[in-house]
Structures are given as structure tokens and as C-alpha cells.
N, C-alpha and C. Protein backbone atom coordinates (compact mmCIF):
# COMPACT_ATOMS: atom_id res chain seq x y z
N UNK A 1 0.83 -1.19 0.00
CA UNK A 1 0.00 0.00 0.00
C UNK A 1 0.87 1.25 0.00
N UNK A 2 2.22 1.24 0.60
CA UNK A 2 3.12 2.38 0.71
C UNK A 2 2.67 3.63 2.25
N UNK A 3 3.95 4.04 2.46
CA UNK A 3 4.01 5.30 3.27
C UNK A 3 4.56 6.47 3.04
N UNK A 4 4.69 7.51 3.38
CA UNK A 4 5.73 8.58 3.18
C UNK A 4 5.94 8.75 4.95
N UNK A 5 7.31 9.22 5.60
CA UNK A 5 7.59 9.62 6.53
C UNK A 5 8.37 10.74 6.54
N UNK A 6 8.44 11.72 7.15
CA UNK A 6 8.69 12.98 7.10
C UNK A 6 9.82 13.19 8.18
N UNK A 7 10.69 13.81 7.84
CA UNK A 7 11.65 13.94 9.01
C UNK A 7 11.88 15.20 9.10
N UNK A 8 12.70 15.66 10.10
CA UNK A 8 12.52 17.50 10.47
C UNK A 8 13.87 17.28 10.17
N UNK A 9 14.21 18.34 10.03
CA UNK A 9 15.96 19.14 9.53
C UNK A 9 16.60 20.50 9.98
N UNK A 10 17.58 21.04 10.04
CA UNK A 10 18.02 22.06 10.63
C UNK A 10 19.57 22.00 10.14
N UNK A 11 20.34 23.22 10.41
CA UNK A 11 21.92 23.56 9.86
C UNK A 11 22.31 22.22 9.71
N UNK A 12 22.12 21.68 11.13
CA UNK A 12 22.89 20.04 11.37
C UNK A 12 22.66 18.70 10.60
N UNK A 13 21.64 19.14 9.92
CA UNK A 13 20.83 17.88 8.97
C UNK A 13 19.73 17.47 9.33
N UNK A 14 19.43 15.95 9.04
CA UNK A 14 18.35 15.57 9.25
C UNK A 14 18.28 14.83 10.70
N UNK A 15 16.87 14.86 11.27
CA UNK A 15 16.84 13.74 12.62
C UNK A 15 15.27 13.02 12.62
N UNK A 16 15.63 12.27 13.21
CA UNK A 16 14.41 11.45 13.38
C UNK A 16 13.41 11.67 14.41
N UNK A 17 13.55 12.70 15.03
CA UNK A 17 13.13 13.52 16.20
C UNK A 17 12.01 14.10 15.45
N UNK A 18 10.81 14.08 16.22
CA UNK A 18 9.47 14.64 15.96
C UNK A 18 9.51 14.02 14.45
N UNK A 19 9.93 12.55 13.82
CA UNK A 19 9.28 11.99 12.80
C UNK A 19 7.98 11.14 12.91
N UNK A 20 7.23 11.69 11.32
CA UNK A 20 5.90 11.63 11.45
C UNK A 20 5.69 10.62 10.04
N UNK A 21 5.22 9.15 10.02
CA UNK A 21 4.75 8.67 9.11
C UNK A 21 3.85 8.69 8.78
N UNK A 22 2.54 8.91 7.54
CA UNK A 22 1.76 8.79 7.12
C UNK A 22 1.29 7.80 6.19
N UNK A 23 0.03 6.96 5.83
CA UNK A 23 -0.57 6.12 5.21
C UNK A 23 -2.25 6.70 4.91
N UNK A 24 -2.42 5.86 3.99
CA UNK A 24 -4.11 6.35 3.56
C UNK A 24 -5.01 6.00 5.02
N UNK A 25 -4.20 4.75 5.75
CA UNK A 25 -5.03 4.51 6.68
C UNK A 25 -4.92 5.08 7.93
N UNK A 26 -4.17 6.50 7.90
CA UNK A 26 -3.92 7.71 8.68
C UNK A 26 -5.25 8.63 8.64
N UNK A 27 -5.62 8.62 10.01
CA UNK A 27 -6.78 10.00 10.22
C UNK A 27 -6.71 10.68 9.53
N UNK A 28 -7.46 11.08 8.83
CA UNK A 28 -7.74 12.39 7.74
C UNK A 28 -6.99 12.59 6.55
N UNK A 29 -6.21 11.48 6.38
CA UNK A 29 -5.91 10.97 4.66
C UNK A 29 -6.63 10.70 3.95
N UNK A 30 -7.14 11.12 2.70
CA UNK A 30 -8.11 10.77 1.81
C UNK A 30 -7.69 9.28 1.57
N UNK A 31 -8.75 8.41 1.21
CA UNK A 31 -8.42 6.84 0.46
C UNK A 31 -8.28 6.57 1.86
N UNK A 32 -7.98 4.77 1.04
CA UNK A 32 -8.16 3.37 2.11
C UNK A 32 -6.75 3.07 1.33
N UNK A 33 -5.74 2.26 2.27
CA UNK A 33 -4.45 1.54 2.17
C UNK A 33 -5.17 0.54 1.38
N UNK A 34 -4.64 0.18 0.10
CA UNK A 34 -4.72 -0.81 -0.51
C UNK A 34 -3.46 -1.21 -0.90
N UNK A 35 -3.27 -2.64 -1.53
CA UNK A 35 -2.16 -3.65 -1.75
C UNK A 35 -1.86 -2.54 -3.38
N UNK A 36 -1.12 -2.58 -3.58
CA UNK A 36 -0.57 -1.95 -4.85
C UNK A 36 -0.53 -0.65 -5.19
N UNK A 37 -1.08 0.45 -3.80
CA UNK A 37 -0.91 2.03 -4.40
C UNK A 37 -0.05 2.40 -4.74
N UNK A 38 1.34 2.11 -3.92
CA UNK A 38 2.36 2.82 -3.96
C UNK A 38 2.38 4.35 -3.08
N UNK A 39 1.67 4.51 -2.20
CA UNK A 39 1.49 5.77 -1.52
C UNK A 39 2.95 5.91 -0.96
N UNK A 40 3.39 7.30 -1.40
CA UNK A 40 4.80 7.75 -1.09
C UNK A 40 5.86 7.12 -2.11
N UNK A 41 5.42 6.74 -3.14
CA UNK A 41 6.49 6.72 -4.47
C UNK A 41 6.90 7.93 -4.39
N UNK A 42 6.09 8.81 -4.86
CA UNK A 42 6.82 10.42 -4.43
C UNK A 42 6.49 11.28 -3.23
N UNK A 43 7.49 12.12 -3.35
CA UNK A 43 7.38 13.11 -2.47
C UNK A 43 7.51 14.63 -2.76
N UNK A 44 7.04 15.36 -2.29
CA UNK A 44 7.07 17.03 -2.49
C UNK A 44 6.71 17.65 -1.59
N UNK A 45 7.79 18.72 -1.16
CA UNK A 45 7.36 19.76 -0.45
C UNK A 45 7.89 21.32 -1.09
N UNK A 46 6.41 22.17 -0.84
CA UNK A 46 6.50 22.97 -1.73
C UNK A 46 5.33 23.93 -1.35
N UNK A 47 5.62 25.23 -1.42
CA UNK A 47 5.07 26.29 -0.61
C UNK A 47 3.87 26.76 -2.11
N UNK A 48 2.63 26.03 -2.18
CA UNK A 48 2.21 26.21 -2.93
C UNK A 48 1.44 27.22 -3.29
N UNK A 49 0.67 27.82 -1.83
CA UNK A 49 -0.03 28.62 -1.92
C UNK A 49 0.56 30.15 -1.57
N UNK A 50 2.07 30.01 -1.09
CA UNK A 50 2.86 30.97 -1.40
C UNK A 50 2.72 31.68 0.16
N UNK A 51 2.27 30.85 1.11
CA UNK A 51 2.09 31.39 2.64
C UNK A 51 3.05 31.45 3.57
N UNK A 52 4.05 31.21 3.04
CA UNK A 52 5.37 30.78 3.93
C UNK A 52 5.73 29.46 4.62
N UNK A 53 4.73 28.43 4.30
CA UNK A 53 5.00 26.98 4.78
C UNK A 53 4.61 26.47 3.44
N UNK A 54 5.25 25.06 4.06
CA UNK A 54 5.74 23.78 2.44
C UNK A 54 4.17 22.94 2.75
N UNK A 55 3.57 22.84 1.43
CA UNK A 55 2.76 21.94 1.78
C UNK A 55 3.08 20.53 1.21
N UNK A 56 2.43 19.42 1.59
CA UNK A 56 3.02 17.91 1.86
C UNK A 56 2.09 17.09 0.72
N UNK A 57 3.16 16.91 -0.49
CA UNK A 57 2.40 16.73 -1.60
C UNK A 57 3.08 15.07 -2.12
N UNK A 58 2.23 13.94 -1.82
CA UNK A 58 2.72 12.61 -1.88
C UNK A 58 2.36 12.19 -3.15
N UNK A 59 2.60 11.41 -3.75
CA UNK A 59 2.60 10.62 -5.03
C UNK A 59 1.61 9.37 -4.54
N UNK A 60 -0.05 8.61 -5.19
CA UNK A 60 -0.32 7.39 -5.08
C UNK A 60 -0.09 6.75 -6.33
N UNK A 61 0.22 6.77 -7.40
CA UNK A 61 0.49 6.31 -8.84
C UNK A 61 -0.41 5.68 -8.76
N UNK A 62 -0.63 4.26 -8.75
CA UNK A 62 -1.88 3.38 -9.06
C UNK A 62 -2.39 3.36 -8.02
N UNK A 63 -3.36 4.53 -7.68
CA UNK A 63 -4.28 4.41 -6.79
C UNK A 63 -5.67 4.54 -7.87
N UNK A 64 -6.69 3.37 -7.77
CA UNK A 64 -7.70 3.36 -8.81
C UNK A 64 -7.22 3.70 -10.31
N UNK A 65 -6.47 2.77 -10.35
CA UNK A 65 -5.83 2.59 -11.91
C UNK A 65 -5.42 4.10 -12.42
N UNK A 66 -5.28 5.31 -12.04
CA UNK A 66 -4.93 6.02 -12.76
C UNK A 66 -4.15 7.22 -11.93
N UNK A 67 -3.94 6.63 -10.76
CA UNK A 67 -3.22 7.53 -9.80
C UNK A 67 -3.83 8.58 -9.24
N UNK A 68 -3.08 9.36 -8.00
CA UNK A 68 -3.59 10.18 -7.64
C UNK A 68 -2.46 11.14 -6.37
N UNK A 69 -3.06 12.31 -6.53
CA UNK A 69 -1.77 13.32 -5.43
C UNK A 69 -2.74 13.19 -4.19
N UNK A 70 -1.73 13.13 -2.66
CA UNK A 70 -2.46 13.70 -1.33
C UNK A 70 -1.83 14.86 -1.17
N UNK A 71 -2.32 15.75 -0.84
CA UNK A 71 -2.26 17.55 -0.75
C UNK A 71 -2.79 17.81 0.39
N UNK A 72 -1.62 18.15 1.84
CA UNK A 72 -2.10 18.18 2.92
C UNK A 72 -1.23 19.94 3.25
N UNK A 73 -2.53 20.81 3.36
CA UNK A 73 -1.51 21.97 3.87
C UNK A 73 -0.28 22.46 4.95
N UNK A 74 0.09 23.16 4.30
CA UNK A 74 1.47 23.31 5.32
C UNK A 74 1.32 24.27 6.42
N UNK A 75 2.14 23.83 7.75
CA UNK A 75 1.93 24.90 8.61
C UNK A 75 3.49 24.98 9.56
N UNK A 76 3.22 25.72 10.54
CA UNK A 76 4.17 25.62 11.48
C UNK A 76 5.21 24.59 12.21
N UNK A 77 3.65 23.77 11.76
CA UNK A 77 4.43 22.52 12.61
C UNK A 77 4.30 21.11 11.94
N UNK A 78 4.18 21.68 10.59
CA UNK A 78 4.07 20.42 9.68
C UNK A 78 3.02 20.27 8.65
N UNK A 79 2.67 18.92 8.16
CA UNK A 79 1.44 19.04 7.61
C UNK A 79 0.09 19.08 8.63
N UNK A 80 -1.16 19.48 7.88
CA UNK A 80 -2.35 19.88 8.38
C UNK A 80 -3.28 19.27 7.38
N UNK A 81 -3.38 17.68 8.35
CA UNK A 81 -4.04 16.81 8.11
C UNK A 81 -5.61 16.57 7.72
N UNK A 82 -6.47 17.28 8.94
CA UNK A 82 -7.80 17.35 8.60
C UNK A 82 -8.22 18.51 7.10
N UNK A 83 -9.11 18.03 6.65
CA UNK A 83 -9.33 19.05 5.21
C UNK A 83 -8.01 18.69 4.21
N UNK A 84 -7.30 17.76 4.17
CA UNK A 84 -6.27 17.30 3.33
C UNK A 84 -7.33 16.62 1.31
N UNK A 85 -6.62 16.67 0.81
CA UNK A 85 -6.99 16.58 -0.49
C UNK A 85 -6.55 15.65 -0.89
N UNK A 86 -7.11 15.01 -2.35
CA UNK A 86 -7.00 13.96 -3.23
C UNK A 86 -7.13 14.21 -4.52
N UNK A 87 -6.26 14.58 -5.39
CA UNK A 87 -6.84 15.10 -6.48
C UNK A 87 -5.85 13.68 -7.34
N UNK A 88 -7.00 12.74 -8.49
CA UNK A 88 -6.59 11.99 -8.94
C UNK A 88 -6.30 12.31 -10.62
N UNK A 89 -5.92 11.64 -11.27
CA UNK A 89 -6.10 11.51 -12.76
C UNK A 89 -6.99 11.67 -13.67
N UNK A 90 -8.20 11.12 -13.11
CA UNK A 90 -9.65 11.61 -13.92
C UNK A 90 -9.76 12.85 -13.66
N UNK A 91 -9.90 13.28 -12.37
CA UNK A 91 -10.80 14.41 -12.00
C UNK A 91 -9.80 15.67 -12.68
N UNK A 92 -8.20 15.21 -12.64
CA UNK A 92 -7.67 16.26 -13.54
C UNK A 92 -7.71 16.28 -15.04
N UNK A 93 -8.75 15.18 -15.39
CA UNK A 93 -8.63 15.11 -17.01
C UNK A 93 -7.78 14.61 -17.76
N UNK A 94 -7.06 13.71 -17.39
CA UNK A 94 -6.22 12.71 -17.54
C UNK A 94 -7.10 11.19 -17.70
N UNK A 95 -7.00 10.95 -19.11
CA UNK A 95 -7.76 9.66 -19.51
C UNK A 95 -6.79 8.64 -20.21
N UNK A 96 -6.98 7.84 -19.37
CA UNK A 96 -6.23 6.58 -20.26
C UNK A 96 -7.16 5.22 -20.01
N UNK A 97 -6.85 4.26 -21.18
CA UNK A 97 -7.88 3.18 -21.76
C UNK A 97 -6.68 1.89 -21.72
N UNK A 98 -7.25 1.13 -20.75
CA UNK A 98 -6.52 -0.52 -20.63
C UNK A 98 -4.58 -0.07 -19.89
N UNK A 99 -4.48 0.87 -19.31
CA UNK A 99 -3.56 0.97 -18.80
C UNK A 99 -3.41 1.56 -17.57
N UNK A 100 -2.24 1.67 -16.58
CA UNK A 100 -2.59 2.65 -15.29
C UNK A 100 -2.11 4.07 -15.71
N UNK A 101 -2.86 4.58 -14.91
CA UNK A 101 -2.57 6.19 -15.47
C UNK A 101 -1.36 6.53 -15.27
N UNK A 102 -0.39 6.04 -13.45
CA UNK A 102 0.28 6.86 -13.23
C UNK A 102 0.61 7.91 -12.71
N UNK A 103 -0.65 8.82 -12.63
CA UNK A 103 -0.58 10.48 -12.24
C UNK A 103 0.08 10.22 -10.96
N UNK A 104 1.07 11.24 -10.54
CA UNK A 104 1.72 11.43 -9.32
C UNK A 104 3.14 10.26 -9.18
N UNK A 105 2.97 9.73 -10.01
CA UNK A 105 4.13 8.88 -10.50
C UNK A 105 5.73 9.73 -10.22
N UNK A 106 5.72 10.61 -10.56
CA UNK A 106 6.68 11.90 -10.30
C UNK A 106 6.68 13.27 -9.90
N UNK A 107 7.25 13.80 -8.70
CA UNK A 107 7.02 15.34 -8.55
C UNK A 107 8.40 15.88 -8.48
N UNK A 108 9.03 16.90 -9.68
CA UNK A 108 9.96 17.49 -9.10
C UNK A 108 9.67 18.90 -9.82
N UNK A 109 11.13 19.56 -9.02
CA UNK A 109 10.83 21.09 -9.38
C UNK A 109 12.04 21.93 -8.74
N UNK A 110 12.53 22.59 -9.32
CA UNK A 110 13.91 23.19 -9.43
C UNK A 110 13.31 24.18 -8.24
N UNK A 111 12.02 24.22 -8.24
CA UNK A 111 11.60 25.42 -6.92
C UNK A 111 10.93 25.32 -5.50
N UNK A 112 12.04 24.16 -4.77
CA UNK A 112 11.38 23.96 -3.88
C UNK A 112 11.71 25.35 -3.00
N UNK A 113 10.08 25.51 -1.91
CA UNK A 113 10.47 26.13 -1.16
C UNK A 113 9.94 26.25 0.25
N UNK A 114 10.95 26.25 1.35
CA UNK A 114 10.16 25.40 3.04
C UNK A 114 9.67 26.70 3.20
């Protein structure tokens, strides 16, 4: 079914201190953990709405054959779980016939920003 886990960072690097894993079968994750999503193939963090925090943007690739992003806003102290999003492959207009879609398969971007 897959996870993403999040670790905090500072000058010194990374630590495992205040690490936070997430799954579909996490409170206020959109979707149900199923055998083959791939939840947390990718990862992104990225200040989308331009508020000064990264929001927590995971990859499900074959989630319902055609993939799908979890979009959980960013805050102070991390992601902000309840009211978190699902935006899949169909609903972005992304159609494919006898194959998996994929969507969220990959996130990168020369502009990340915490």
C-alpha cells in the first residue's frame, strides 16, 4: 500500500526527532491503504499557496488505476491533516484506456520552497 515519513531538519541535517509517518489509513488521509498504491512513491514539499510553509504533496500512482496526489496543507508545525486533499487523474482530465494512469508517478521542481 506504501508510506511517506517525514523527518525535520536544521543547519545540522536531518533527525528522526518529531518523525511523522503517514498512510491512507492515517486520520484524515483521503483513500483506504490498498495492496498496490504505492502511496509515497513520491514526495514534495513545496510552498504552494505561497504562505510561507511547504505543503506535503505525496505521489499514489496506481491508486484506482490512474493515480492520484495527497495535498495536505502546510503549517508551522508540519502538515495539516484534517481538510487534506486527493486530487486523482480523472478528476484532472487525464484519460487513459486498458492501462494505469500513473498520475503522481513523479514530482519534481527546481523550486522547492520550506
Amino acid at each position: 500500500a506504501g508510506s511517506a515519513v517525514l523527518l525535520r531538519g536544521s543547519a545540522t541535517g536531518l533527525t528522526t526527532a518529531k518523525a511523522a509517518g503517514y498512510t491512507q489509513d492515517t486520520a484524515d488521509v483521503p483513500g483506504a491503504a490498498e495492496t498496490g498504491d504505492q502511496f509515497g512513491a513520491s514526495v514534495h514539499l513545496a510552498d504552494l499557496d505561497k504562505d510561507g510553509k511547504a505543503e506535503t504533496v505525496v505521489g499514489v500512482p496506481t491508486e484506482n488505476n490512474d493515480g492520484c496526489l495527497w495535498i495536505a496543507r502546510g503549517s508551522t508545525t508540519g502538515p495539516v491533516l484534517r481538510g487534506s486533499a486527493a486530487l486523482c487523474g480523472k478528476s484532472a482530465g487525464i484519460t487513459v484506456r486498458g492501462v494505469k494512469g500513473y498520475f503522481g508517478a513523479a514530482l519534481t521542481s527546481p523550486h522547492i520552497a520550506f
